[in-house]
Protein backbone atom coordinates (compact mmCIF):
# COMPACT_ATOMS: atom_id res chain seq x y z
CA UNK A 1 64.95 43.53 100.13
CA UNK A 2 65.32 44.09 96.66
CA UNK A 3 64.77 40.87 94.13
CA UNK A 4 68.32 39.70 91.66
CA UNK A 5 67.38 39.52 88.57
CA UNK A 6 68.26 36.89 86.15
CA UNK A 7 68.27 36.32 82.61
CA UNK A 8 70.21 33.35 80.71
CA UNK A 9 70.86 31.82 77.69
CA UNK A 10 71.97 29.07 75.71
CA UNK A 11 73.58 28.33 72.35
CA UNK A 12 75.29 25.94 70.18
CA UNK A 13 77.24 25.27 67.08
CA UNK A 14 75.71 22.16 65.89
CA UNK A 15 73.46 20.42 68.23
CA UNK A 16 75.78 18.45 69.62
CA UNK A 17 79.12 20.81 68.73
CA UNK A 18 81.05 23.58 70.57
CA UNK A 19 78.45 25.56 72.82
CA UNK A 20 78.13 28.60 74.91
CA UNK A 21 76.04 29.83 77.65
CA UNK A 22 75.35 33.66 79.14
CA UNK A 23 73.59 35.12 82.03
CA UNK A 24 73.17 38.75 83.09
CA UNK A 25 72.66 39.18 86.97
CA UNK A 26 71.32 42.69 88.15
CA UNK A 27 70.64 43.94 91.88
CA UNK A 28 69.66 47.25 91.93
CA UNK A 29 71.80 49.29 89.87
CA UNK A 30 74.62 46.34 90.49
CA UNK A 31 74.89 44.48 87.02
CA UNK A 32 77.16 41.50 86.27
CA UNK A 33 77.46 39.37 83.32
CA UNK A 34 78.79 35.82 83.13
CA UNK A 35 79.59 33.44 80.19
CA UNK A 36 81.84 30.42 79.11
CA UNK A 37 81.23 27.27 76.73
CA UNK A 38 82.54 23.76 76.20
CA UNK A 39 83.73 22.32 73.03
CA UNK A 40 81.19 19.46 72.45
CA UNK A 41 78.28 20.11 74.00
CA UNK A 42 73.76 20.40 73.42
CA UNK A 43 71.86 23.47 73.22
CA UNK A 44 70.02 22.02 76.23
CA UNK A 45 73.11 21.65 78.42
CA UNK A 46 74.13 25.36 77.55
CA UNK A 47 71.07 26.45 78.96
CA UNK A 48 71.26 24.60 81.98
CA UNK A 49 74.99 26.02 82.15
CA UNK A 50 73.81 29.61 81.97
CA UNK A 51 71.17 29.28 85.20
CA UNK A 52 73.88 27.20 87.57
CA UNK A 53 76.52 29.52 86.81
CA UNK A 54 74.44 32.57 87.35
CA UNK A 55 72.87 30.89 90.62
CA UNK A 56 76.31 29.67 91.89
CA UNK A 57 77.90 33.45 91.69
CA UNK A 58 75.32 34.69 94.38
CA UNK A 59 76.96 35.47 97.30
CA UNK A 60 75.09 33.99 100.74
CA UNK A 61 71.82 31.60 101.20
CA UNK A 62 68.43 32.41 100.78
CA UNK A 63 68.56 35.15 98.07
CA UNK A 64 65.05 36.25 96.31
CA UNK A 65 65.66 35.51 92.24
CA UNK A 66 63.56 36.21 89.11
CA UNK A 67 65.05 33.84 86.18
CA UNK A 68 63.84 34.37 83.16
CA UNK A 69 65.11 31.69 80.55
CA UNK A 70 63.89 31.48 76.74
CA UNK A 71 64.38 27.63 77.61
CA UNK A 72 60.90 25.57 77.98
CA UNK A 73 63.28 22.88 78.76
CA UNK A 74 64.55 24.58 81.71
CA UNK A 75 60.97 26.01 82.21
CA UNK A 76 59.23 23.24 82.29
CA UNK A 77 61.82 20.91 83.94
CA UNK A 78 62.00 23.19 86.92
CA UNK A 79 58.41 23.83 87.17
CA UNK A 80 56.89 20.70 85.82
CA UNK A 81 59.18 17.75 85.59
CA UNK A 82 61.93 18.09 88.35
CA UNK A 83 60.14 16.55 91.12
CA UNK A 84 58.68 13.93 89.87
CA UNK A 85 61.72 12.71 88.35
CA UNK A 86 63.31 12.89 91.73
CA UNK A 87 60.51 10.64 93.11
CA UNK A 88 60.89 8.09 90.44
CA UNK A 89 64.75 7.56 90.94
CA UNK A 90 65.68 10.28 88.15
CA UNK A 91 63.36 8.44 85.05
CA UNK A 92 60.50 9.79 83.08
CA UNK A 93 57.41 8.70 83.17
CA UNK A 94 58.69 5.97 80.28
CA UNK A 95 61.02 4.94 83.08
CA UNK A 96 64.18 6.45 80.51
CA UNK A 97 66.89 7.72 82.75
CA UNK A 98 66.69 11.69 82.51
CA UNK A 99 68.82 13.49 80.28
CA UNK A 100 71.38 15.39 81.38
CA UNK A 101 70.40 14.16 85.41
CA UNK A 102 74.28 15.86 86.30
CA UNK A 103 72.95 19.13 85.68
CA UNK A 104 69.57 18.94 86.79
CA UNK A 105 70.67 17.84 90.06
CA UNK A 106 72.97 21.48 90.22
CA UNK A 107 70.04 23.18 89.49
CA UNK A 108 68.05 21.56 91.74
CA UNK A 109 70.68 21.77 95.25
CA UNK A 110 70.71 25.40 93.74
CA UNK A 111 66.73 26.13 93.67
CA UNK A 112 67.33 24.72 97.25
CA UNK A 113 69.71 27.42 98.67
CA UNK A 114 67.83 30.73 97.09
CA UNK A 115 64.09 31.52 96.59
CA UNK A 116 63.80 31.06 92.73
CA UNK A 117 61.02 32.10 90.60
CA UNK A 118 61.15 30.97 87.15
CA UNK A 119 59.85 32.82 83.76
CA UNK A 120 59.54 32.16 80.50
CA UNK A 121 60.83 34.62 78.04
CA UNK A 122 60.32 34.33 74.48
CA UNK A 123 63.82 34.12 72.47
CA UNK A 124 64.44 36.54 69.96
CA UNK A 125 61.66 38.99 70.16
CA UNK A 126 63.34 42.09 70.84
CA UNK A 127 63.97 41.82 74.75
CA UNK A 128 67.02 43.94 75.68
CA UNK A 129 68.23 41.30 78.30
CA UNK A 130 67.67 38.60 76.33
CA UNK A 131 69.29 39.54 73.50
CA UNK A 132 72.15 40.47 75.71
CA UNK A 133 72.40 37.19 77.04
CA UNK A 134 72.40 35.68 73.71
CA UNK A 135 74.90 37.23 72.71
CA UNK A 136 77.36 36.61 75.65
CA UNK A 137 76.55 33.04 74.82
CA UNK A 138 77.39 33.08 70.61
CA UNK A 139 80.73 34.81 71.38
CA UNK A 140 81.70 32.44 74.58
CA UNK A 141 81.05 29.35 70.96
CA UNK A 142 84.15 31.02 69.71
CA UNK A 143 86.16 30.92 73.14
CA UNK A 144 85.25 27.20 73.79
């Protein structure tokens, strides 16, 4: 079975201020692209936004998934931080609640339901899918 393949993005106007978020899915030759924003909003949050709505439009359980994210917040919260914050009643190791727990506990009932590999892309160095994602997510600012 062939691997979906996703790439997402963030942005904002102002950090906080209206935001936007993209994500490109592909299966095979099968390509869809998602966006939408909120009017007050973080960069961080955007991000998040781009990987639930791209893992929520997969159809079925269990799917195989490459995500790459220029996000080393989502990077490293997936792959570093998530389950230890679970284990400490959603607070860091300072024992501050987490930021933005709402969303990280999407992403994490998502990463549940579908085999998800994370990657870290770097932004804005001349990847084709990541500049297309950023891009969805600067014009969904203006539809917020």
């Amino acid at each position: 079975m062939s691997k979906i393949i996703i790439y997402t993005d963030g942005a904002c106007s102002g950090n906080p201020g209206p935001g936007g978020w993209g994500a490109l899915l592909r299966y095979g030759e099968h390509e869809k692209e998602l966006s939408g924003g909120e009017e007050d909003t973080t960069n961080n949050r955007m991000e998040m936004m781009a990987v639930i709505k791209a893992l929520e439009a997969l159809k079925g359980d269990g799917k195989s998934v490459e995500l790459y994210t220029d996000s080393k917040y989502v990077m490293d919260g997936v792959n570093q931080w998530l389950e230890g914050w679970k284990a400490k009643g959603w607070k860091t190791a300072s024992k501050k609640p987490v930021k933005n727990q709402d969303l990280w506990e999407r992403i994490d009932s998502l990463i549940q339901v579908h085999n998800v590999t994370f990657f870290w892309v770097k932004g804005h160095d001349g990847n084709p899918d990541n500049e297309r994602v950023d891009k969805l997510a600067v014009q969904a600012i203006s539809k917020a």
